[in-house]
Structure formats: C-alpha cells, structure tokens
PDB file of N, CA and C in Angstrom:
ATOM      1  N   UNK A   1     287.551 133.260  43.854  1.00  0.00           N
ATOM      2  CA  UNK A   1     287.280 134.443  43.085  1.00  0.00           C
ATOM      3  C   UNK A   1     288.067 135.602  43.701  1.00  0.00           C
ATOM      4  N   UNK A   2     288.716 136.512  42.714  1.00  0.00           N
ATOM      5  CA  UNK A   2     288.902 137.539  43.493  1.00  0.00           C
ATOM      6  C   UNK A   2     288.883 138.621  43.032  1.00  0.00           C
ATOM      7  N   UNK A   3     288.989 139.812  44.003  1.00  0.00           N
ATOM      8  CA  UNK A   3     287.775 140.889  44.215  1.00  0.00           C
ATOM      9  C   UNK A   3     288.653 142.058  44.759  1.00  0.00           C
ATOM     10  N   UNK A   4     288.106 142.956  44.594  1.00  0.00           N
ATOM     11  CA  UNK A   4     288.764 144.381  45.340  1.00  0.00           C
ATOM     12  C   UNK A   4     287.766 144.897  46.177  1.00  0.00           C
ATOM     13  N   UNK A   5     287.778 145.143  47.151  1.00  0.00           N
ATOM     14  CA  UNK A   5     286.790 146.274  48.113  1.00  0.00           C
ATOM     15  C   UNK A   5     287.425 146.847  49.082  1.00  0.00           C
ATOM     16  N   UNK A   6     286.893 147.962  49.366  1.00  0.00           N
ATOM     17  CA  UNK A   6     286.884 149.164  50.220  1.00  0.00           C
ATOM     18  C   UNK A   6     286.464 148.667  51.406  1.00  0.00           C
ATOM     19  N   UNK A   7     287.007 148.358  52.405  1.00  0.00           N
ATOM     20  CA  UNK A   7     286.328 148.007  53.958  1.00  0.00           C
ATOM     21  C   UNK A   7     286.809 148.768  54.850  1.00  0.00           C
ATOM     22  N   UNK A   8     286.082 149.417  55.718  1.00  0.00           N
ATOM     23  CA  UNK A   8     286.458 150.881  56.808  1.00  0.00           C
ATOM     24  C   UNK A   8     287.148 149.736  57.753  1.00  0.00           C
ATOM     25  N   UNK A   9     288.996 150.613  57.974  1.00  0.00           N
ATOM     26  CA  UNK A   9     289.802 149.987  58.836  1.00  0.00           C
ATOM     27  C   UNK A   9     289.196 149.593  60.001  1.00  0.00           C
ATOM     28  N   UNK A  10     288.157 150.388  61.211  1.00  0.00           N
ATOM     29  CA  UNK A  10     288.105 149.906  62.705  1.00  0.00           C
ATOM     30  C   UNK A  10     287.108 148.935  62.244  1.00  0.00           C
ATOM     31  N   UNK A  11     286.322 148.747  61.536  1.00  0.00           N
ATOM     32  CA  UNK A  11     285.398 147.626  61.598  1.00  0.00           C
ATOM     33  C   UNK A  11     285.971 146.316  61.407  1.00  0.00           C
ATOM     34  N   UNK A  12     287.278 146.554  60.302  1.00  0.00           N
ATOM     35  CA  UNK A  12     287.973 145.165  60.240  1.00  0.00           C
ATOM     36  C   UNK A  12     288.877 144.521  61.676  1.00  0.00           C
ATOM     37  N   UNK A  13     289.158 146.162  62.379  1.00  0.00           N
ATOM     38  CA  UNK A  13     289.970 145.541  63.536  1.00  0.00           C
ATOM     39  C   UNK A  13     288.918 144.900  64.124  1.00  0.00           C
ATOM     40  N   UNK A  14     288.074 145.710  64.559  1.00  0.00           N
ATOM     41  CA  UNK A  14     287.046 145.392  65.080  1.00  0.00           C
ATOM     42  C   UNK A  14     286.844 143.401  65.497  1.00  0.00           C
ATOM     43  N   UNK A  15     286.459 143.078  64.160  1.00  0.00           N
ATOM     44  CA  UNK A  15     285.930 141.917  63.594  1.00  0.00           C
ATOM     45  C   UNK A  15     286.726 141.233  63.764  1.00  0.00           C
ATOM     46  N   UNK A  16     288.088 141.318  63.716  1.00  0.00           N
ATOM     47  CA  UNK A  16     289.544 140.466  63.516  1.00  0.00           C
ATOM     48  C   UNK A  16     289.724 140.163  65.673  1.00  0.00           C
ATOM     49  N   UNK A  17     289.198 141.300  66.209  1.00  0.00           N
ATOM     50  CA  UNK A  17     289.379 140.735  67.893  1.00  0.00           C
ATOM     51  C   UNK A  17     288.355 139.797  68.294  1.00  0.00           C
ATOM     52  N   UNK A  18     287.029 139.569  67.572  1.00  0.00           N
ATOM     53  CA  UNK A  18     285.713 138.945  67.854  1.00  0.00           C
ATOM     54  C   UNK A  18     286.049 137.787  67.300  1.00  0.00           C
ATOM     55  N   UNK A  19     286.657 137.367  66.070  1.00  0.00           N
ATOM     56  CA  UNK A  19     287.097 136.212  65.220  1.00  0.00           C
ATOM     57  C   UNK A  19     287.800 135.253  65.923  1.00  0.00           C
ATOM     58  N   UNK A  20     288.116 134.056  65.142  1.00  0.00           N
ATOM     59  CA  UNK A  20     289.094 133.084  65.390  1.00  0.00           C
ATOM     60  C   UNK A  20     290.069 133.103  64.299  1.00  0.00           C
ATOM     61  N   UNK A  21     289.746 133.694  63.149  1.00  0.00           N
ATOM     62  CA  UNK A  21     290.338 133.352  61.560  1.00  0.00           C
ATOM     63  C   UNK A  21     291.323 135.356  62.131  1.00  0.00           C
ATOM     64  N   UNK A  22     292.477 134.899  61.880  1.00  0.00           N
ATOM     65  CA  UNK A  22     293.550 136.150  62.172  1.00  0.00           C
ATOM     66  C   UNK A  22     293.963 136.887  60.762  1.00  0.00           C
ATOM     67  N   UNK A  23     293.470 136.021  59.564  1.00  0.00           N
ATOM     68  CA  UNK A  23     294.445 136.475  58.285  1.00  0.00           C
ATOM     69  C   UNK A  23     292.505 136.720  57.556  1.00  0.00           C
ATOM     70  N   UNK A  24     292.979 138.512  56.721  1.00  0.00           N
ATOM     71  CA  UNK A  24     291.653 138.754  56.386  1.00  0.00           C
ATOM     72  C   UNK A  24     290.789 137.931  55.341  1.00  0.00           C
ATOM     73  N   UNK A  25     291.326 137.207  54.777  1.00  0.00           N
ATOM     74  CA  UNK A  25     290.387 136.271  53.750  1.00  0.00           C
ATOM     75  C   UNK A  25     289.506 135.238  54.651  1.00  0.00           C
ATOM     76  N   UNK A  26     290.237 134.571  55.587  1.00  0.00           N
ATOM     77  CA  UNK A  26     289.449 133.882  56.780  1.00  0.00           C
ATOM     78  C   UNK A  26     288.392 134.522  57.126  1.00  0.00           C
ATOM     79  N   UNK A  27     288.583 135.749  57.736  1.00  0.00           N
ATOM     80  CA  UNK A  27     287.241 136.824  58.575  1.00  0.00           C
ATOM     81  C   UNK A  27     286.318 136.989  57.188  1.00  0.00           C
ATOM     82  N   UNK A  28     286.914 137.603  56.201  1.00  0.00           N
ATOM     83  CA  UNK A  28     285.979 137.734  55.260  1.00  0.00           C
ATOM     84  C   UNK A  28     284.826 136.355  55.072  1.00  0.00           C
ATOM     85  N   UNK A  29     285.113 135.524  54.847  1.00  0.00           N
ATOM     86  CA  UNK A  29     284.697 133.753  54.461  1.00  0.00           C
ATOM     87  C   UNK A  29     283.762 133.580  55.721  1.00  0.00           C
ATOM     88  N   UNK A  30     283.905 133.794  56.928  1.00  0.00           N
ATOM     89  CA  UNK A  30     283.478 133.674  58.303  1.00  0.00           C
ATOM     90  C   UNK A  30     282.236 134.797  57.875  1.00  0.00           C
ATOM     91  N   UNK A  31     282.277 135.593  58.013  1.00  0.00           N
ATOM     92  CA  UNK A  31     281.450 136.890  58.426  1.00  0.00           C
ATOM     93  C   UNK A  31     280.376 136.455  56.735  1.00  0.00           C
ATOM     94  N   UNK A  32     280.845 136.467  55.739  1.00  0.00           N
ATOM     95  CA  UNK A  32     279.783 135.864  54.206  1.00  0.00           C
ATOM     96  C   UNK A  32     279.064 134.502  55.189  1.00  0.00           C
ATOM     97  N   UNK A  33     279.680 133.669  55.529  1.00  0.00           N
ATOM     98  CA  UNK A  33     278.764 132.204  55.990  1.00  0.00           C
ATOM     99  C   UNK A  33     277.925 132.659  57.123  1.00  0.00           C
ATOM    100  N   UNK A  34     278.156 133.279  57.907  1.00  0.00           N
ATOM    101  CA  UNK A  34     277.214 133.708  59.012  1.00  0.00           C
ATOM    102  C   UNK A  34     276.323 134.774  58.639  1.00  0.00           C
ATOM    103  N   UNK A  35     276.462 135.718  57.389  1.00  0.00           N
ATOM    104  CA  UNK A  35     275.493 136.680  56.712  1.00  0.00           C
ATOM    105  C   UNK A  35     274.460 135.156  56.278  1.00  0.00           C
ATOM    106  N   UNK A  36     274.753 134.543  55.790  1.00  0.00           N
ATOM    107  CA  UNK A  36     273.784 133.546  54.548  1.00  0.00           C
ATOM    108  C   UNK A  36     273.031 132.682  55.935  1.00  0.00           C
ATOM    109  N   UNK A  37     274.001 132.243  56.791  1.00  0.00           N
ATOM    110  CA  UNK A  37     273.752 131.327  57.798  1.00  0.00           C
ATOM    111  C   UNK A  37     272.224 132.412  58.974  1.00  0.00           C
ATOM    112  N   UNK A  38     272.701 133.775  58.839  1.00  0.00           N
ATOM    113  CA  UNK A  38     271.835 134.239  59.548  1.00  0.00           C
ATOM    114  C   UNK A  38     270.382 134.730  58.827  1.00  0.00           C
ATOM    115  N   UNK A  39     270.105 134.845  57.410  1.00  0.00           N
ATOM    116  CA  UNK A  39     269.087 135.108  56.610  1.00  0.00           C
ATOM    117  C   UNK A  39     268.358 133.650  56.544  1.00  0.00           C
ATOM    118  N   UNK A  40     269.101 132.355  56.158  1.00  0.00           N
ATOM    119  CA  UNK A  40     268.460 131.618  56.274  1.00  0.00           C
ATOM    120  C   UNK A  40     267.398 131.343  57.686  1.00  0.00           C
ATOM    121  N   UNK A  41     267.711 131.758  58.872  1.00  0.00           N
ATOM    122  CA  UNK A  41     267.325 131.563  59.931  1.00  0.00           C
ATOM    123  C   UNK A  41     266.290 132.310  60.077  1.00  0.00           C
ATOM    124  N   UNK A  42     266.248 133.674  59.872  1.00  0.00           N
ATOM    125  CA  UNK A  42     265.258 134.581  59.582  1.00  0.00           C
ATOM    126  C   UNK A  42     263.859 133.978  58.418  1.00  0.00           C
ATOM    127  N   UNK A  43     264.462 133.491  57.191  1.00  0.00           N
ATOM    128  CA  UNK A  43     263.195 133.359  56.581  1.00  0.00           C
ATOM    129  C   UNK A  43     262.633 131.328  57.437  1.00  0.00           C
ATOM    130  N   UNK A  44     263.048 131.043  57.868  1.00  0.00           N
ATOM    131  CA  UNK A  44     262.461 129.689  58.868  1.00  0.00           C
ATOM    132  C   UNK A  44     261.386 130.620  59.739  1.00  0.00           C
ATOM    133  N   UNK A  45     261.964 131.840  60.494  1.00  0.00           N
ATOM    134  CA  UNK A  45     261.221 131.850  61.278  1.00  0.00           C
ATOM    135  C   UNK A  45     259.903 132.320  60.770  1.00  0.00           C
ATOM    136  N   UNK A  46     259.897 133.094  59.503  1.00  0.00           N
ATOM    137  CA  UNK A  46     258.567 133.226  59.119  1.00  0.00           C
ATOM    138  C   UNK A  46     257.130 132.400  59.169  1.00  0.00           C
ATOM    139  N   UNK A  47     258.086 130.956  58.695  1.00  0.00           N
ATOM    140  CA  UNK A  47     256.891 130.176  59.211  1.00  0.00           C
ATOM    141  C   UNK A  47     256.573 129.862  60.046  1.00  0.00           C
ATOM    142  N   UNK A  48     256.509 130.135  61.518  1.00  0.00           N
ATOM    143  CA  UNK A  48     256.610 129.927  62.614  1.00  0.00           C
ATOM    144  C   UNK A  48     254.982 130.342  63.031  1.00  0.00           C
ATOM    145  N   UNK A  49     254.168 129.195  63.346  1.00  0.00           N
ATOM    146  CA  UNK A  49     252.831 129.058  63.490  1.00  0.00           C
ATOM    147  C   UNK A  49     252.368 129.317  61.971  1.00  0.00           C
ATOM    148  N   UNK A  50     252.521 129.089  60.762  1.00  0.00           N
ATOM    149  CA  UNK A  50     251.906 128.637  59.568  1.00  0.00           C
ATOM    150  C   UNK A  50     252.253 126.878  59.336  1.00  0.00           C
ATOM    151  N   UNK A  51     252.987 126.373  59.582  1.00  0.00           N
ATOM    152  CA  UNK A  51     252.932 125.018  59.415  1.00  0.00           C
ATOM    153  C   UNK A  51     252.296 123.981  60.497  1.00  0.00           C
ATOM    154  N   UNK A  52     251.123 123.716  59.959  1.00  0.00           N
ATOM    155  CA  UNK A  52     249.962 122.924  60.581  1.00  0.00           C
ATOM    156  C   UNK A  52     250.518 121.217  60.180  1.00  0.00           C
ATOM    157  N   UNK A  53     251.590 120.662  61.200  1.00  0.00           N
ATOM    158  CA  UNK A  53     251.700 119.385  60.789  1.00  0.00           C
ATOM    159  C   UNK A  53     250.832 118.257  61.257  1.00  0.00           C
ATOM    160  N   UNK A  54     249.762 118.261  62.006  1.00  0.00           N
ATOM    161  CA  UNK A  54     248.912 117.535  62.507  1.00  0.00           C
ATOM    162  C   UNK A  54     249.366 116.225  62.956  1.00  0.00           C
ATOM    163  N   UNK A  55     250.390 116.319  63.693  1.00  0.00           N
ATOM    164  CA  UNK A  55     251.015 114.852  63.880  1.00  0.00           C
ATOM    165  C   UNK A  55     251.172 115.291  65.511  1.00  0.00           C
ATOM    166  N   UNK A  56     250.583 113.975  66.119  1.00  0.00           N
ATOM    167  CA  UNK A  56     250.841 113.716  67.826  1.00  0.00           C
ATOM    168  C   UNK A  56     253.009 113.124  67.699  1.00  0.00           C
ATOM    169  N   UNK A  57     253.488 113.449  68.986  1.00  0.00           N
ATOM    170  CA  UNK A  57     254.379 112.925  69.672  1.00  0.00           C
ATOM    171  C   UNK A  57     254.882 111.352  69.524  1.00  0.00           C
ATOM    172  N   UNK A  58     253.601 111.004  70.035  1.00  0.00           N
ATOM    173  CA  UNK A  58     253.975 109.330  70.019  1.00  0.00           C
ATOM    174  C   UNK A  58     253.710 108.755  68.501  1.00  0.00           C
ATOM    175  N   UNK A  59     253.495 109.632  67.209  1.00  0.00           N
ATOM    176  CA  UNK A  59     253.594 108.895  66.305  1.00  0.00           C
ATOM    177  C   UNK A  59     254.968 109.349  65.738  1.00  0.00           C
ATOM    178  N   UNK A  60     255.552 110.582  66.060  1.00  0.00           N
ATOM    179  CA  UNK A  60     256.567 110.487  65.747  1.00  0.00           C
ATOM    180  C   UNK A  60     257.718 109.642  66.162  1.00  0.00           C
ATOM    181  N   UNK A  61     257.691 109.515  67.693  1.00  0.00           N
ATOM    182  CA  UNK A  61     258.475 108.266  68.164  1.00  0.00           C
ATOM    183  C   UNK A  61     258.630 107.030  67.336  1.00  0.00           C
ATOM    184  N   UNK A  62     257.155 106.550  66.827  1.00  0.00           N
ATOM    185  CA  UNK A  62     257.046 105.738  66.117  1.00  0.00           C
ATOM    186  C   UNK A  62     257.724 105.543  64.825  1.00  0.00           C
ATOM    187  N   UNK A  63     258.191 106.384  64.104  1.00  0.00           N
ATOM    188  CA  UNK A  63     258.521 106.407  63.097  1.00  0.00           C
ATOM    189  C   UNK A  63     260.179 106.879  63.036  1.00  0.00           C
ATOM    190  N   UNK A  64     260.799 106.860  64.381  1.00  0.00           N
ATOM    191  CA  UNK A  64     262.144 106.672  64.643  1.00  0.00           C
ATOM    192  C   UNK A  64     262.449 105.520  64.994  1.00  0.00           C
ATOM    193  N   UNK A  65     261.954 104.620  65.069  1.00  0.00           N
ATOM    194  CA  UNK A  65     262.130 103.105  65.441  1.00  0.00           C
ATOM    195  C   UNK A  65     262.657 102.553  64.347  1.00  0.00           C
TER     196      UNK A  65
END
C-alpha cells in the first residue's frame, strides 16, 4: 500500500541509528510490527492472575509425552 506522511526528521534519524533496516520503508515495517507486537503483549498481560487453569505440573508433563 502506499501512503504519504509527515514524520519529524530527528525521530527518523533517531530510529534509523537504533534499527537494523537502513532504507526507510524497512524502519517503517519494523517499528508497525513491534507497535502490534507490543499491544498484543500488553492485552496478555491483563489476564495475568484471572486465568484459573487448575492443572498440577506433573499432569502437564503428562500430556507432553
């Protein structure tokens, strides 16, 4: 897809010395997957002590066999 936007120059330098991807469509693609990659992580942690799985250790072992 493509797109036009306004992005403030030092933030792109910025981003382009922290990166591995040198050409801006790379950084752009990088920095979108780690926005999505980092929200997903955030709403996991919500459930964090709401999921009551009632399962011991050694039955999970069991069920990697």
């Amino acid at each position: 897809m493509k797109i036009t936007v306004n992005l403030p120059k030092d933030l792109i330098e910025e981003a382009k010395k922290i990166s591995v991807n040198e050409d801006l469509n790379g950084l752009i693609i990088e920095s979108l997957k780690e926005l999505v990659k980092s929200n997903k992580r955030k709403a996991l942690i919500t459930f964090k002590g709401k999921v009551d799985l009632d399962i011991s250790l050694d039955e999970l072992r069991k069920r990697n066999r």
